[in-house]
Structure formats: C-alpha cells, structure tokens
Protein backbone atom coordinates (compact mmCIF):
# COMPACT_ATOMS: atom_id res chain seq x y z
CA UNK A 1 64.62 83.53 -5.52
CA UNK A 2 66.79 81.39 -7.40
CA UNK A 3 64.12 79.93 -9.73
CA UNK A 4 62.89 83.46 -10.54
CA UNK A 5 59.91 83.33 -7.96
CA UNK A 6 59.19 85.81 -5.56
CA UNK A 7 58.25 84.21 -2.54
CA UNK A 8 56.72 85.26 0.89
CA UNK A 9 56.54 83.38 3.93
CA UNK A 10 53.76 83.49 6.66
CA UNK A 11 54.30 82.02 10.01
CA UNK A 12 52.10 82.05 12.64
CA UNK A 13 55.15 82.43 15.16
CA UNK A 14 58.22 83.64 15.77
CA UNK A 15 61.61 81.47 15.44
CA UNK A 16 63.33 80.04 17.44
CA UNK A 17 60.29 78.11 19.17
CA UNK A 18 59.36 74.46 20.27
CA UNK A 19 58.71 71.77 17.84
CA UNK A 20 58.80 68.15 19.34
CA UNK A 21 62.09 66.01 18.05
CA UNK A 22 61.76 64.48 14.51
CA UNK A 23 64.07 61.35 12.82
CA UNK A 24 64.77 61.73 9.25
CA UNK A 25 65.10 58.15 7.28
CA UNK A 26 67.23 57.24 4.38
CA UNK A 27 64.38 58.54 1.78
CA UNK A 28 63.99 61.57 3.21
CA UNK A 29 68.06 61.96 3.05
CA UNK A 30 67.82 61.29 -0.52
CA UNK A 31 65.10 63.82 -1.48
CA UNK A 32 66.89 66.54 0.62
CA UNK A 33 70.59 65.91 -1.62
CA UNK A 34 68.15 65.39 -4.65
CA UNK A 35 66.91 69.09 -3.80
CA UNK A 36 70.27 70.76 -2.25
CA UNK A 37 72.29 69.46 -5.50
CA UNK A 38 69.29 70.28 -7.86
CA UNK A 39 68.98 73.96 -6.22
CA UNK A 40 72.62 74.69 -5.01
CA UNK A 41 71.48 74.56 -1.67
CA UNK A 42 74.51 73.42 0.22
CA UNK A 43 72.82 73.07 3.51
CA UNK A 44 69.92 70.83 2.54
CA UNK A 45 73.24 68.92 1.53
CA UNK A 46 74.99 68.93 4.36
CA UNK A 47 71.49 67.70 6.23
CA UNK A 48 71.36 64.27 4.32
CA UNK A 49 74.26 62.76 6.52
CA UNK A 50 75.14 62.61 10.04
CA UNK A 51 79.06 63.22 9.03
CA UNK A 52 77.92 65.97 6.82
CA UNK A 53 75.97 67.75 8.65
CA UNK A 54 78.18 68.17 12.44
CA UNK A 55 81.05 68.86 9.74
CA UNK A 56 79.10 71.82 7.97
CA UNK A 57 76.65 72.77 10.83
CA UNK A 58 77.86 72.04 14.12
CA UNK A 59 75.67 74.72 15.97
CA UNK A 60 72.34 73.36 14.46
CA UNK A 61 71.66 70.52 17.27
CA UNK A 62 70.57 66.82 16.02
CA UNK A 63 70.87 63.47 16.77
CA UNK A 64 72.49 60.28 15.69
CA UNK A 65 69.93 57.92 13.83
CA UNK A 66 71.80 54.60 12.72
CA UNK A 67 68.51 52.94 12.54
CA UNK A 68 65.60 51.62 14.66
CA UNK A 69 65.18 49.59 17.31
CA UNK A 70 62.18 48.28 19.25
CA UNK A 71 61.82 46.95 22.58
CA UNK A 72 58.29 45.00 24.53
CA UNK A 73 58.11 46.00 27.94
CA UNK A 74 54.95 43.70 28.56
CA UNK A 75 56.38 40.80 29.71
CA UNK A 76 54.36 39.25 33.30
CA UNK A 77 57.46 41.34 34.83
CA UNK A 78 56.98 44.68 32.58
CA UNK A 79 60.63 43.77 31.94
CA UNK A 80 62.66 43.43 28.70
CA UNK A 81 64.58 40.52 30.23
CA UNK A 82 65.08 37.83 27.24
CA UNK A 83 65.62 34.11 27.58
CA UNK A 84 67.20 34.22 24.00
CA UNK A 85 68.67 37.49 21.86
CA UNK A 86 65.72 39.14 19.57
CA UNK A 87 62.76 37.98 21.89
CA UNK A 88 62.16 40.63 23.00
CA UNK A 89 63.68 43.22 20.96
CA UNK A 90 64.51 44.10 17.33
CA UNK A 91 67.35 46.13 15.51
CA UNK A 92 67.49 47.41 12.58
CA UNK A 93 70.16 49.24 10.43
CA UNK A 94 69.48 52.24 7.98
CA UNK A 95 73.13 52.80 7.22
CA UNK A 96 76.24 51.13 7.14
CA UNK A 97 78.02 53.67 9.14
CA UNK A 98 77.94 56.63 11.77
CA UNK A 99 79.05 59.03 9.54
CA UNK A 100 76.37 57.82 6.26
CA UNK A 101 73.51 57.72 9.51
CA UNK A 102 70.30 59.57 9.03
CA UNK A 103 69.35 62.13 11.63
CA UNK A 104 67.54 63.30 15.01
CA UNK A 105 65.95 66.88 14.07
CA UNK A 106 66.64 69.13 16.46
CA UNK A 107 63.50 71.57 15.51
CA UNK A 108 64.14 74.43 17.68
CA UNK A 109 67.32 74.64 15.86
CA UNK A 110 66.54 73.28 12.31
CA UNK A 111 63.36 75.11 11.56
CA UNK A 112 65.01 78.86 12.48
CA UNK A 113 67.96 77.60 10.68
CA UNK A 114 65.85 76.93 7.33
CA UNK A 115 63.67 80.17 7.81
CA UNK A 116 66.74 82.43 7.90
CA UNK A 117 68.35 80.39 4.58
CA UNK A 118 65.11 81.17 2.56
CA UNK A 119 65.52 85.05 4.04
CA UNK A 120 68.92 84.75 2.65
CA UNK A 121 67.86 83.26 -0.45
CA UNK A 122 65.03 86.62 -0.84
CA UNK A 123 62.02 85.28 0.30
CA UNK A 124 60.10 87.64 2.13
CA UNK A 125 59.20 86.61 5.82
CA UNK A 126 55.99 87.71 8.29
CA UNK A 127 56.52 86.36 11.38
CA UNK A 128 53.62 86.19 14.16
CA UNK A 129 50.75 86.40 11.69
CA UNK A 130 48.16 83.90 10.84
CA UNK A 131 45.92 83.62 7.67
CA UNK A 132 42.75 84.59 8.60
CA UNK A 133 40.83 85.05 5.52
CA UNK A 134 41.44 84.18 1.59
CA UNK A 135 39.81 85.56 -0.75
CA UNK A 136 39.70 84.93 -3.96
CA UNK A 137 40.27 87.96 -6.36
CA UNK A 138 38.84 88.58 -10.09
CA UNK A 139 41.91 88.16 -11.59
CA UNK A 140 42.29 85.06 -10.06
CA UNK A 141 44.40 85.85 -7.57
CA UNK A 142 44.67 84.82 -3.82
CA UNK A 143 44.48 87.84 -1.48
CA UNK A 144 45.10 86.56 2.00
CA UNK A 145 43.81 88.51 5.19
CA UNK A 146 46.70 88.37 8.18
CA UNK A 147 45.67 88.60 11.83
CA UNK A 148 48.06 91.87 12.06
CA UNK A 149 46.07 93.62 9.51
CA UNK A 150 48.61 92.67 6.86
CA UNK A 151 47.22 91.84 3.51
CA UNK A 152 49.18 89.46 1.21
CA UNK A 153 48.43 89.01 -2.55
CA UNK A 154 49.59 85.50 -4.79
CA UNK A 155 49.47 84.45 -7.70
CA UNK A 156 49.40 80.88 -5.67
CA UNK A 157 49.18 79.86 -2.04
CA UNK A 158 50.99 76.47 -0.87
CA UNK A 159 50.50 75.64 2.48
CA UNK A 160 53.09 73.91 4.49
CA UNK A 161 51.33 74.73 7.70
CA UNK A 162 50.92 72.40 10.49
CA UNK A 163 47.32 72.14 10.83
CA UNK A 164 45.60 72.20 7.60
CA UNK A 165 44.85 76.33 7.70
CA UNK A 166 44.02 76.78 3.83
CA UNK A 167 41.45 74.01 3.92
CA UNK A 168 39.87 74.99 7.39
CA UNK A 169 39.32 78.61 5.66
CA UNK A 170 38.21 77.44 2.31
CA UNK A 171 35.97 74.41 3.34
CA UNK A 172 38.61 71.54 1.98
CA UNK A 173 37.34 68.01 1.76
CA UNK A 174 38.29 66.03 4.81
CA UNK A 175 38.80 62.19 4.73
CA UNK A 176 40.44 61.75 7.95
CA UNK A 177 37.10 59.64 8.80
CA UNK A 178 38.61 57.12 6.31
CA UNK A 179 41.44 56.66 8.23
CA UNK A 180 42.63 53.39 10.02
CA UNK A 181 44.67 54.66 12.48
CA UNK A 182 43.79 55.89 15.15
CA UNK A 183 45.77 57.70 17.82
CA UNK A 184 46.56 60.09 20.94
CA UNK A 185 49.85 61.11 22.24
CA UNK A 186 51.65 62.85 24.85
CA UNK A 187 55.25 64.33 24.36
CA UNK A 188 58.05 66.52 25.58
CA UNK A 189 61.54 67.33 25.78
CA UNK A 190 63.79 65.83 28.39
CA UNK A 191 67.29 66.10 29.94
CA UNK A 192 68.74 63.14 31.63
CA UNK A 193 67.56 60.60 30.19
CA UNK A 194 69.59 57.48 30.90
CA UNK A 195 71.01 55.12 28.55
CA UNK A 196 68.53 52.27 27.34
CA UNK A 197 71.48 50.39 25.63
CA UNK A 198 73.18 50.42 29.07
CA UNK A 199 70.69 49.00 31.13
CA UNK A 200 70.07 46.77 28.49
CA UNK A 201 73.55 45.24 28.49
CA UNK A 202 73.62 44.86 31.90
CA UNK A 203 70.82 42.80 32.39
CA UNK A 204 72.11 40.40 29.87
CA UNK A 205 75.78 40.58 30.69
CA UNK A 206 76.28 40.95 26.90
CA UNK A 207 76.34 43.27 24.43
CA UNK A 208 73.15 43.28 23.13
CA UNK A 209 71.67 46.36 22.97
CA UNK A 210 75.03 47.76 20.54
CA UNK A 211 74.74 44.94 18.24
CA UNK A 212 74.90 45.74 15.57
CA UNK A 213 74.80 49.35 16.64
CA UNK A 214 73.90 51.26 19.63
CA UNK A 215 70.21 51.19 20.25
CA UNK A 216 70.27 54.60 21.66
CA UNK A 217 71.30 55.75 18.04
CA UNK A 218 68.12 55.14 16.93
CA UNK A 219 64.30 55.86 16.86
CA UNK A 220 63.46 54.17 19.88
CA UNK A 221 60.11 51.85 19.98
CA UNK A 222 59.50 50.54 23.50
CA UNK A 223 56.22 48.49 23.29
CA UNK A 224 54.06 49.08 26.13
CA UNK A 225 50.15 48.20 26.57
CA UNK A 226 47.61 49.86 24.09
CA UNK A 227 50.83 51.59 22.83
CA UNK A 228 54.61 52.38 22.35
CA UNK A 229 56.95 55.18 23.92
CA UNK A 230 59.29 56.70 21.44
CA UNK A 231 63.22 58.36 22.29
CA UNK A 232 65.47 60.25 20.26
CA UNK A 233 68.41 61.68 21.65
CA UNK A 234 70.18 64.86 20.44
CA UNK A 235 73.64 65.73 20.66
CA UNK A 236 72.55 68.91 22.94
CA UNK A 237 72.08 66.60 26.31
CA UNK A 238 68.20 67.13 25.41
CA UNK A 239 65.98 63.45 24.53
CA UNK A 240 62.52 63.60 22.82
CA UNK A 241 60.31 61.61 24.79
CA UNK A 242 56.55 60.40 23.90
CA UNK A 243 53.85 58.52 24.50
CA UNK A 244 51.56 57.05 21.67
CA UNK A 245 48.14 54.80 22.05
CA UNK A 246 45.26 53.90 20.35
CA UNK A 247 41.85 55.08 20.64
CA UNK A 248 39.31 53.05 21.96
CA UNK A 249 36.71 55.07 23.33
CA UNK A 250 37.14 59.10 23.11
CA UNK A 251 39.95 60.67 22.19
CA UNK A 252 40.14 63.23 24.72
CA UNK A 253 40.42 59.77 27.11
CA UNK A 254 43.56 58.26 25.09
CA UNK A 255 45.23 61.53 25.15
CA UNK A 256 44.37 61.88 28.71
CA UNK A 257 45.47 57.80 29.38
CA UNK A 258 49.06 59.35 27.46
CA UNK A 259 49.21 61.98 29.17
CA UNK A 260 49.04 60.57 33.01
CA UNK A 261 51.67 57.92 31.62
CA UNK A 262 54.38 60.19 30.64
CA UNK A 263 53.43 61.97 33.73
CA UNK A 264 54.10 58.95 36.43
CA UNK A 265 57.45 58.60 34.31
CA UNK A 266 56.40 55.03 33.12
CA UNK A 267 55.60 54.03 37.10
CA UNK A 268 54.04 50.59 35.36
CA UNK A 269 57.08 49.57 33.47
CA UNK A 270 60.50 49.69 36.01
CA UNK A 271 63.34 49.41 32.89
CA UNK A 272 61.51 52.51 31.40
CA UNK A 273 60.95 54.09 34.76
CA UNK A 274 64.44 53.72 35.67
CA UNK A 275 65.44 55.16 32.52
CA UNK A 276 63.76 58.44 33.58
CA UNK A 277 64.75 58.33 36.59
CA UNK A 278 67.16 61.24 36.67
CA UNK A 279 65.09 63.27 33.75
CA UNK A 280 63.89 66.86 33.45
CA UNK A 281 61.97 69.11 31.80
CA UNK A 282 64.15 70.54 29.01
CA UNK A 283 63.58 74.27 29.13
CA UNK A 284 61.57 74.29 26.18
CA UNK A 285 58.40 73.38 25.93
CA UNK A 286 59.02 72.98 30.12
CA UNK A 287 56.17 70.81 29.98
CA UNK A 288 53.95 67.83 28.59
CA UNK A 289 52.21 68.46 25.49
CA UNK A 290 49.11 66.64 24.44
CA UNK A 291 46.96 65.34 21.20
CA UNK A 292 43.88 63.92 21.52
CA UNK A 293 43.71 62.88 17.99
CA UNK A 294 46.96 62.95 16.48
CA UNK A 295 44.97 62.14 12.51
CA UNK A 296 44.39 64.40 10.01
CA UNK A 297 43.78 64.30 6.49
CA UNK A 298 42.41 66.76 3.53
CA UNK A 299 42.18 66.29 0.18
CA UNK A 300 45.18 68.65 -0.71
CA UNK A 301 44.03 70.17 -3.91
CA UNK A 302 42.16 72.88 -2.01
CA UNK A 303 41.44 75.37 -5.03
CA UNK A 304 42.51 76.08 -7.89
CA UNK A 305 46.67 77.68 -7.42
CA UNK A 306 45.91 76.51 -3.48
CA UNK A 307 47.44 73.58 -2.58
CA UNK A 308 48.64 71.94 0.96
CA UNK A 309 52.24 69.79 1.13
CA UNK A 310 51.43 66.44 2.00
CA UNK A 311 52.21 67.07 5.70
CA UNK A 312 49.87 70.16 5.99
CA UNK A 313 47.37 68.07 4.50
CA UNK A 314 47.73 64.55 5.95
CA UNK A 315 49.32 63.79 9.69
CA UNK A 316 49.49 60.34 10.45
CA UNK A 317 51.78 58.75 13.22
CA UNK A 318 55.17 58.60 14.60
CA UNK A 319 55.71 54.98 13.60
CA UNK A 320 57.78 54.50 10.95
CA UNK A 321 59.08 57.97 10.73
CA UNK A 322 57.49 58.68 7.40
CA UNK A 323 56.66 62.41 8.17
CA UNK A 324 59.86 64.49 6.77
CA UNK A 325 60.38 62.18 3.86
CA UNK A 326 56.17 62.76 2.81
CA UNK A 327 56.93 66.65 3.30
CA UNK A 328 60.01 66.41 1.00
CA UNK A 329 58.57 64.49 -1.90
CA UNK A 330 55.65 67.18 -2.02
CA UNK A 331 58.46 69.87 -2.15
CA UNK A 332 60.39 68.43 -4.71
CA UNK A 333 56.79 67.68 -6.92
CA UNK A 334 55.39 71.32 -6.38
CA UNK A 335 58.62 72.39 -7.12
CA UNK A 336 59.05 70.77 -10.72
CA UNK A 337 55.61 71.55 -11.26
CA UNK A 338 56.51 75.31 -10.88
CA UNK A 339 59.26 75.13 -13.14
CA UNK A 340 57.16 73.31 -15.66
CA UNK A 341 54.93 76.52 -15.49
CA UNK A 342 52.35 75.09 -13.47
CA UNK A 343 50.10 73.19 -15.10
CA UNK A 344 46.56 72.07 -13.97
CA UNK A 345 47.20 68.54 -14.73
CA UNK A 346 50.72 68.23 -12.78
CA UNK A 347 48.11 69.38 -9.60
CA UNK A 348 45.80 66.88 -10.07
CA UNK A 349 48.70 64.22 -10.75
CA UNK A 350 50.05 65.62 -7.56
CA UNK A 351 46.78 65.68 -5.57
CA UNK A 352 46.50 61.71 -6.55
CA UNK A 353 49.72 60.37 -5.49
CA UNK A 354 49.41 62.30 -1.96
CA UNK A 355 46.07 60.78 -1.64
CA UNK A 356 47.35 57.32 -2.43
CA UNK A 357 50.47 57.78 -0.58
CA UNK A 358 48.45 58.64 2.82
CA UNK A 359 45.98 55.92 2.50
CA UNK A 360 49.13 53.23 2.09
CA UNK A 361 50.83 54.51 4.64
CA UNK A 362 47.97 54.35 6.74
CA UNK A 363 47.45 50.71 5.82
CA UNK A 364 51.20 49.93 6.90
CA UNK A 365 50.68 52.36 10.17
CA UNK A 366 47.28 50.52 11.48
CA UNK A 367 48.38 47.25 10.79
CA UNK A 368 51.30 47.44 12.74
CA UNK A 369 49.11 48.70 15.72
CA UNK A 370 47.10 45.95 15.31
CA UNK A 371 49.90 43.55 15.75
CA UNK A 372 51.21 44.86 18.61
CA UNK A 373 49.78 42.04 21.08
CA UNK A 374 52.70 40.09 19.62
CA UNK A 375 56.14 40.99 19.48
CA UNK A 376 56.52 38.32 16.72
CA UNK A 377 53.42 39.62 14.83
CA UNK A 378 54.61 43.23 15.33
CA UNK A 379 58.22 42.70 13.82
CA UNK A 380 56.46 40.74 10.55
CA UNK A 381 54.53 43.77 9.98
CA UNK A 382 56.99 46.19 10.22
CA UNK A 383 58.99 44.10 7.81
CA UNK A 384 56.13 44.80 5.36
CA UNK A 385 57.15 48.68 5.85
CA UNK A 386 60.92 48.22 5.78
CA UNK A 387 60.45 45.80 2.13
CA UNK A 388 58.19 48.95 0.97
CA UNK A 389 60.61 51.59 1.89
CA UNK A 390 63.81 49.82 0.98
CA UNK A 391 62.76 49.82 -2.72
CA UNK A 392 61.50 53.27 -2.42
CA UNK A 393 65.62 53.95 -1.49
CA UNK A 394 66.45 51.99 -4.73
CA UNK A 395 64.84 54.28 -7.19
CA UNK A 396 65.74 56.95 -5.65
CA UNK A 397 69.48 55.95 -5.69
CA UNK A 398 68.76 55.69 -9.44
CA UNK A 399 67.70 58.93 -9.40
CA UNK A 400 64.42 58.38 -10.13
CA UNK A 401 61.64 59.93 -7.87
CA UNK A 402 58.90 57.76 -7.82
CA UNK A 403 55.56 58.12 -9.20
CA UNK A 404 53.98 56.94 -5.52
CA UNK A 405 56.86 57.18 -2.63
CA UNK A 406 56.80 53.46 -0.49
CA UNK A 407 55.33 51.26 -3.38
CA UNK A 408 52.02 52.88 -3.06
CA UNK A 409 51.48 52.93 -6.34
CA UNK A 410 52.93 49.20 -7.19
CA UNK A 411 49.72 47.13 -7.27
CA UNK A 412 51.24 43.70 -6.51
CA UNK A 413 53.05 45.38 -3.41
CA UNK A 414 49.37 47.20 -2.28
CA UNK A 415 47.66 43.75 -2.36
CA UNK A 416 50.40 42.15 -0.71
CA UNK A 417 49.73 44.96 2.58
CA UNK A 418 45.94 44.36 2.20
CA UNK A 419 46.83 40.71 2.60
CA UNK A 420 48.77 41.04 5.56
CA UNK A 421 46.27 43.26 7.13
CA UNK A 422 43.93 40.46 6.77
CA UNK A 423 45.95 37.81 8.32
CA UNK A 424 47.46 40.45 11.35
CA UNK A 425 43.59 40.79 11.93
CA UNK A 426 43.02 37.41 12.40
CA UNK A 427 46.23 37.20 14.82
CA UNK A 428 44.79 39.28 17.11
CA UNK A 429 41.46 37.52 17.00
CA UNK A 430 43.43 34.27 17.28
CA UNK A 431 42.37 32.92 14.47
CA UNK A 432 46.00 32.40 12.87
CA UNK A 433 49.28 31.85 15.07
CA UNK A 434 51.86 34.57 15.14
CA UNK A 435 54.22 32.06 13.63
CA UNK A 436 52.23 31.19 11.05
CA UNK A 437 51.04 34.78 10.54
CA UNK A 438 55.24 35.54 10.01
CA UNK A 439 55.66 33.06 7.13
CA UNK A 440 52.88 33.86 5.09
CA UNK A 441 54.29 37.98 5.48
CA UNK A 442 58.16 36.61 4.86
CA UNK A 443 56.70 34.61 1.84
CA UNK A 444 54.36 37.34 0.42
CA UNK A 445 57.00 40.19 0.30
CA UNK A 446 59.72 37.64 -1.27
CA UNK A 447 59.68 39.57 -4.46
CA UNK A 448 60.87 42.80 -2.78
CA UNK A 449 62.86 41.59 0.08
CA UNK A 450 66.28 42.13 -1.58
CA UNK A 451 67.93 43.33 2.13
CA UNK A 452 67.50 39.76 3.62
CA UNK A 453 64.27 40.43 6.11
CA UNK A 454 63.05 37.82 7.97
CA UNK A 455 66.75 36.22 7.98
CA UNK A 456 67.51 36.62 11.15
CA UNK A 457 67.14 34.61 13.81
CA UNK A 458 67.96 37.07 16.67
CA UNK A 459 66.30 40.16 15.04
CA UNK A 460 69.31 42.01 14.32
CA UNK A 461 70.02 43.38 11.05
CA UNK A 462 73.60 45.03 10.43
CA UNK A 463 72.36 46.81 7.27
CA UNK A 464 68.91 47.16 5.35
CA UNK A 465 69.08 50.11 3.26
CA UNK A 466 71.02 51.46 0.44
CA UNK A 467 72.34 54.48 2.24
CA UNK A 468 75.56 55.78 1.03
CA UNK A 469 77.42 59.17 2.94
C-alpha cells in the first residue's frame, strides 16, 4: 500500500450488493479531495464534484445534489399548496453550480467501485466472511477468527463495519442510551418516481420548485406527521425512497408505523402519493427494508490498536446528511495517526472528538425533530445546522481539518445549540411562539451566520456554502 502498510480487508459480503442511496455534502467533498490529493488517489478526486465525477466515472451511477430542499405535507389538505412562496417549503443551495454540486451515492456502484481500487492499490480482500472471534495474542497482536475458518492476524484492527462488530465481540461501552434522537425507518429503491419539482410548479403556475435550483436535485425532506420522507434521485432512472419517524412507544411499532407508510405509497398525503404513483421496486433490494431503531453509538476506542470509524461506531439519522462526511474525517484522522506511527495519545485525541462530534450532532438532529410541528420552527433549527456546517466548510477551504468537525468543539457555538434546544422545547409545549422562537435562533447564531440565513423572506437561498468545482 502506498503508505507502506499492508492491509487486509474483511467483508461480510460479496460486491456488488444493496446499500440504500446516500447524499454527500460540501464537507464531505472537501475531506475526500483533501485525501485523493494527499494520497494520489485520483478517484476520491474525481468523487468531490458532480462535473468531476460523470467526466472521470461515468459508469459508477450517482445523483445530482445542488442542495436541500424541504417540503410540509400537513396542511388540513395534506397538500403543499402555499398562499405565499417559502410557506410551505424551503431551498437551500450547497453550490453555486451543477457542475461544483455535491452528490447522490449510488452504493451498489460506489462501494464495489472503492473495494476493487484498494485491491488495485494491494490490499488484500476476503469477501463473504465475518469476524467471529478476536483474540488478543501475547505479543499484542489481534488474531481475528473468520466464519470460513479463515484466521487473520494484525498488528491493528479498524473497523469500518456497519454495525459496530469489534465492540459487540469485545464488550465496547455503549452510550446509545444517551442519545436524543430517537428513530425508525423504512426504505427502498424505486423506479418511476415522478417529478416533485413538476407537480410543484404546476400547482402554483410558477416556477417555484426550480428556484433557485431544481428541488429534485436535492436531498429531499417532505414533512409528514411524526416524521419526514426523504428522495434522492440517481442518474440510473433508480430514486431512494424512505420513511423516517420518531419513537414514541416501541420501536418495533415506529418501524412497523414506517413500514405500512411506505407500503400504502403515502395513501394519507395525495402530492406524495401521486408522486409514486407510477413507481417500482428497483431490482435491488426488490423490497422494503426496515429499522426499528435506526441509533447506535459505542465508545470507539474499543482496545488498545482496535478502533471503530466514527460511522461503525455511532449511526445517527438521515437528516442533515452528516453520515459520509463523519466517516471521512475518521479516515483522514486514523490515517495521519498511522503515519505519525501511531501513538496512544493521537487514539485517545481521536476517541474524544468522535465522542463530542456524535453527541453535537445529536443535539442538532433531535432538536430539529422536535420542531417539526412547525414549519417555521423547523427551518430556524435547521439554520442552526447549516451556520454550524458552513464554518466547518471554511476551515476546511483553508485547509485546515478541524479539531471537532460542525463547531462541536467551539464552546460559544455548543451553548448557542443547547439554547435553542431549550427554546424549540418550549415551542412545542407552546410556551414560546414559532416567530419568536425564529428571532432569538437568527439572533443567537449572528456571529457565525456569514451566508446570510434567516434573510430570506421566501426561504430560498441561491448559495450557502463555500463550494468551489
């Protein structure tokens, strides 16, 4: 391997396979140049632009992503239908551009892309095999135990699996029962979907749902009861479709509640029902998928040379997006702290900011779910996430990498989210007004809101970020 490491790869299954539809942001874009250029990995290049990437990689599928938009469906009619532009829905811009846009992740396509670069690159790969067993050897050493009678020894184990395997085997500490959010979902893959900009225009005999860009070249929020349904639509004809709620009782009952919702193809909720009205199964996964509890979170210093990326460790949410941009900052860290010649301190410094990073983002994650009885309420706290991640994007353009990715680690900025989580609480208690509720948000996050937040009156914003192609 190129930094004089000899890697090898365990996977539990065999590429190409199912992985539901991801969106990349502008500080996940970053990291992945920061690493391509860093590494001389042209691809990881090519993947931080929309232009870049169908111009180097046209037969890896993805997806257009100029931004994110948001749309209540729970008007008295279930309808979207506005009496004036941004009352119902909510642009915003990540890039200036279609060719500088971030990206849909086709994972089918991406993730048996990636896996046959780093066999390219020398790693060794085991496909079909899962860790069973680690043992810990007297040299120190990790001898891991495969389910096809494989046996694997490391000088260090990092897990980048999807569900936490190194601390389930070991006994990790688990602190997703200090978690705010809580939620189920229901997802698949979908062909036909129709066009929500479209239908959107229509209705308003305007143009709406492009300005400033096409809505359907986004992450899609459409707010629905308990809930929201995301879209993202690949270039292959194929949309990723979910369903995402909170958890009141059980969780087996939210995922259940998601799961009979995707199924009746939004029955409740005509503009999204019409929407799916033509759609079908994509041939992979064929079917709806389902998580009760979509949480999870262990401390990610799981022994000593074992250590989980932040997204093995920690799952949070769709909302926001945050999920390939937290795997790529834990690449890039572990990744220095190789090269440094791994060091016990760089773990611990890297165990902390994960930690800190995952409880912030949960702060930002819950409290928009809290607001979501308000459209008004709900666009004030995601304005809280868009101030964090915006200056996140302006050190990185620096070419710094943070100490703690989305101001987690910027003590005036944490008590500024604890303070909004306060007064969202007492909006949905109806203690404070959702107007008032906005102005003391737009007034607390003054200091960072450089990108002109809260500015406009119709909730469309033309460019927020500091994306360049």
């Amino acid at each position: 391997m190129r930094c004089g490491f000899q890697v090898t790869l365990i996977d539990a299954s065999r590429h190409p396979r199912f992985a539901i539809g991801e969106s990349s942001t502008p500080i996940a874009d970053k990291l992945l140049r920061l690493i391509g250029q860093r590494y001389r990995l042209d691809d990881l290049v090519a993947m931080s632009s929309y232009g870049r990437w169908r111009d180097a990689m046209p037969a890896d599928a993805c997806g257009k992503k100029r931004g994110f938009s948001y749309f209540d469906h729970r008007s008295p009619k279930r309808a979207t239908r506005e009496t004036h532009r941004g009352e119902n829905s909510l642009l915003v811009a990540a890039s200036p551009t279609d060719e500088a846009s971030d990206t849909h992740w086709y994972r089918h396509d991406v993730d048996a892309m990636l896996f046959q670069r780093a066999q390219e690159e020398g790693a060794e790969t085991i496909e079909n095999a899962r860790v069973i067993e680690l043992k810990r050897l007297a040299d120190n050493r990790w001898r891991l135990l495969l389910s096809n009678d494989c046996v694997v020894d490391a000088d260090g184990v990092l897990d980048a699996s999807g569900g936490g395997v190194t601390a389930k085997l070991l006994g990790g500490i688990e602190l997703t029962g200090r978690l705010k959010t809580h939620t189920a979902a229901a997802f698949s893959h979908y062909r036909g979907v129709r066009s929500v900009s479209n239908q959107f225009d229509q209705t308003h005999r305007d143009n709406r749902g492009r300005d400033p860009f096409d809505a359907d070249d986004a992450a899609q929020h459409h707010l629905i009861d308990n809930g929201w349904v995301w879209m993202l639509r690949f270039e292959n004809g194929i949309t990723s479709v979910g369903v995402t709620q909170r958890i009141h009782r059980s969780a087996e009952d939210a995922g259940l509640g998601c799961q009979r919702i995707l199924e009746s193809r939004f029955e409740e909720y005509p503009e999204l029902a019409e929407v799916m009205r033509e759609a079908s199964f994509a041939s992979l996964p064929g079917s709806i998928r389902r998580v009760d509890r979509i949480q999870r979170f262990y401390d990610p210093l799981v022994a000593e040379n074992c250590v989980m990326l932040p997204t093995a460790a920690f799952n949070l949410d769709p909302l926001h997006s945050t999920g390939i941009a937290h795997a790529l900052s834990g690449v890039i860290r572990l990744a220095t702290w190789l090269e440094n010649g791994g060091q016990p301190k760089g773990l611990e410094r890297y165990r902390d900011a994960v930690i800190a990073e995952a409880r912030h983002l949960d702060r930002l994650v819950s409290m928009a779910y809290r607001s979501m009885h308000s459209f008004e309420a709900f666009t004030a706290a995601c304005m809280v996430y868009f101030a964090a991640a915006i200056e996140c994007e302006e050190s990185l353009m620096a070419s710094e990498v943070p100490d703690r990715f989305w101001m987690a680690g910027n003590t005036r900025f944490c008590e500024v989210v604890r303070s909004s989580e306060e007064v969202l609480g007492a909006c949905e208690r109806g203690e404070v007004s959702a107007r008032e509720c906005t102005q003391r948000i737009r007034d607390w996050i003054a200091p960072w809101n450089h990108a002109g937040l809260f500015e406009s009156a119709e909730n469309r914003y033309a460019y927020t970020a500091t994306k360049v192609s």
